[in-house]
Protein backbone atom coordinates (compact mmCIF):
# COMPACT_ATOMS: atom_id res chain seq x y z
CA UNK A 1 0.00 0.00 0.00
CA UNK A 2 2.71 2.30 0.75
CA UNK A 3 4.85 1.42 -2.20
CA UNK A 4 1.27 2.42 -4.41
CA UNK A 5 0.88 5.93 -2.19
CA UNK A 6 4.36 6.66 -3.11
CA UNK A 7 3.72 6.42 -6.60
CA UNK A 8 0.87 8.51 -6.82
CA UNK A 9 2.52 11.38 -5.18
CA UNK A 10 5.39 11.04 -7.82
CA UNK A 11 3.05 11.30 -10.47
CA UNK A 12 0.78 13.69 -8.78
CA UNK A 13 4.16 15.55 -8.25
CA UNK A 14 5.29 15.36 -12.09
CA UNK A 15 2.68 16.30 -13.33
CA UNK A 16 2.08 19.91 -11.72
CA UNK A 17 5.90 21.14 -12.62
CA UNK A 18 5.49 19.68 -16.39
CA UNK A 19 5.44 22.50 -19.26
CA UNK A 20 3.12 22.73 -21.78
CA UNK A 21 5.12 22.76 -25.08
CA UNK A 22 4.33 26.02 -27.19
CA UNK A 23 4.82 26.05 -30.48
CA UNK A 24 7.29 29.09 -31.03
CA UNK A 25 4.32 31.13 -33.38
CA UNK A 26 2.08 30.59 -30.48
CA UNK A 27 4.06 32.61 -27.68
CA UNK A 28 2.28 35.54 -27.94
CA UNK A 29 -0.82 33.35 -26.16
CA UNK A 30 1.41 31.95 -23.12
CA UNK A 31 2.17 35.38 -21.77
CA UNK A 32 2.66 34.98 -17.95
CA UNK A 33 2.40 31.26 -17.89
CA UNK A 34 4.75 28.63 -17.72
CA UNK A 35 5.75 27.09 -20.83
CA UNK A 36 8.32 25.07 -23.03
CA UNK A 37 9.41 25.99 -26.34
CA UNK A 38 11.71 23.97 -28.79
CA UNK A 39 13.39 26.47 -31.06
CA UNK A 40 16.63 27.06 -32.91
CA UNK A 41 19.03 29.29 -31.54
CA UNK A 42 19.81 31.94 -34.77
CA UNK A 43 22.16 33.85 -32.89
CA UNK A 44 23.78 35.45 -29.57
CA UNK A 45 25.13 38.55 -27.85
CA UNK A 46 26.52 39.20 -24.67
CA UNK A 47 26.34 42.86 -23.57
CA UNK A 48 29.65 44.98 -22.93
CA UNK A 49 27.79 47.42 -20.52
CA UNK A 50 28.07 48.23 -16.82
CA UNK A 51 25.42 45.04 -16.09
CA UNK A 52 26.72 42.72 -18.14
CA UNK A 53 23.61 40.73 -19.98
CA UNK A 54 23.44 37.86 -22.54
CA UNK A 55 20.48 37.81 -25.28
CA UNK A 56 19.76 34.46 -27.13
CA UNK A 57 17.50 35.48 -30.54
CA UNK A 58 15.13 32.34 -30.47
CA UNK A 59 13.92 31.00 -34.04
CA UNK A 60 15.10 34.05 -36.21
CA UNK A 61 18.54 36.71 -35.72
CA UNK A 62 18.37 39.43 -34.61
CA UNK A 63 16.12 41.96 -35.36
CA UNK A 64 13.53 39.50 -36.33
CA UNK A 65 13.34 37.25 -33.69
CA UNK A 66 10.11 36.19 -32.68
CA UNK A 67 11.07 35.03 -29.08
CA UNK A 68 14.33 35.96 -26.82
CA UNK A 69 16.17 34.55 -24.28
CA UNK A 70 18.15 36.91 -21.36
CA UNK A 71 20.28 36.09 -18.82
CA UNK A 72 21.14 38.70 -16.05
CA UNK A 73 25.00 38.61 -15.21
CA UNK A 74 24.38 37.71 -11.69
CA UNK A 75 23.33 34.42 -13.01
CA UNK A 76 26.06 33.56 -15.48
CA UNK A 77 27.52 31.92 -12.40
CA UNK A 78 24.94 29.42 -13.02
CA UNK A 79 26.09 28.03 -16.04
CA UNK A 80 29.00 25.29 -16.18
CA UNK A 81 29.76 27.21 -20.09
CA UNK A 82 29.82 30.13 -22.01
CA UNK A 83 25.61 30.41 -23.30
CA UNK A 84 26.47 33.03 -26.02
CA UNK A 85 29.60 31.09 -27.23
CA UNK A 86 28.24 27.52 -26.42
CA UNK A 87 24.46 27.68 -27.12
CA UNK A 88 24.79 29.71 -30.29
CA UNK A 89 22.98 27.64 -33.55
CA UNK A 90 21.77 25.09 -31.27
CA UNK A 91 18.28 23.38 -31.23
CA UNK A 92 17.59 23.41 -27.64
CA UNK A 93 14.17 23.43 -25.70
CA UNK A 94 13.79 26.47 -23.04
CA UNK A 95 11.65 26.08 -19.96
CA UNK A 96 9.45 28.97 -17.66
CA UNK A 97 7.90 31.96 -17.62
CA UNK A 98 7.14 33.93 -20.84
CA UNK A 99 7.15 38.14 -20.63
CA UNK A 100 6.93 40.75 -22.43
CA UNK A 101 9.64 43.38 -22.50
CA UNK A 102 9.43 46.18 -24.87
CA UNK A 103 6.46 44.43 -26.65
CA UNK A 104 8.28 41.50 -27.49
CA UNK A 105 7.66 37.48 -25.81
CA UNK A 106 10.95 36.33 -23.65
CA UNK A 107 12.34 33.90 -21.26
CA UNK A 108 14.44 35.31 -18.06
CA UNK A 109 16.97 32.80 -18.01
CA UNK A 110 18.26 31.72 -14.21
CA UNK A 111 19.68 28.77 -14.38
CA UNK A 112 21.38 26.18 -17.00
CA UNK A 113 18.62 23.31 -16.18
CA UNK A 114 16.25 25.77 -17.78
CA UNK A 115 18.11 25.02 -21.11
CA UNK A 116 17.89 21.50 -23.06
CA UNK A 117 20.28 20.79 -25.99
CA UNK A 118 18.80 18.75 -28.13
């Protein structure tokens, strides 16, 4: 019985932190809400400026991507490589919380777990 009550917690557990996969012309509708996208990184920058920032252009380069990627300097230490060198052309699959900045759909990047290569 308690092998069976374990179980069901594990599941109950998985399945309240799993993403619903977005397609990447979709974002727009997921604003606020926890999501996964699969997309092709098209290109990287990492920011020169007093806060340091690094912007991943998600499914087109920049100008014209639909869907960005930024990670705040304070968590680069939170990465075991270099995103903007490492993750650049890459098809990986991002996870959390899509906002708007400036109009435009992105992910706040925290931590590398956040980031699948696939």
């Amino acid at each position: 019985m308690k092998t069976s009550l374990l179980v069901f917690i594990i599941c109950i557990v998985n399945f309240s932190f799993s993403q619903k996969l977005v397609p990447l012309d979709s974002v727009q509708d997921y604003i606020g809400k926890e999501v996964k996208v699969c997309v092709k990184v098209e290109g990287t920058h990492k920011s020169n400026g007093k806060s340091q920032l690094i912007f991943l252009n998600l499914g087109k380069p920049y100008p014209d991507a639909p869907l960005l990627a930024v990670i705040f300097e304070k968590d680069f230490k939170n990465f075991n490589y270099a995103p903007e060198k490492y993750l650049d052309k890459k098809n990986v699959c991002i996870t959390g919380k899509l906002v708007l900045y400036k109009g435009k759909p992105e992910f706040v990047i925290n931590r590398e777990n956040q980031i699948q290569i696939e």
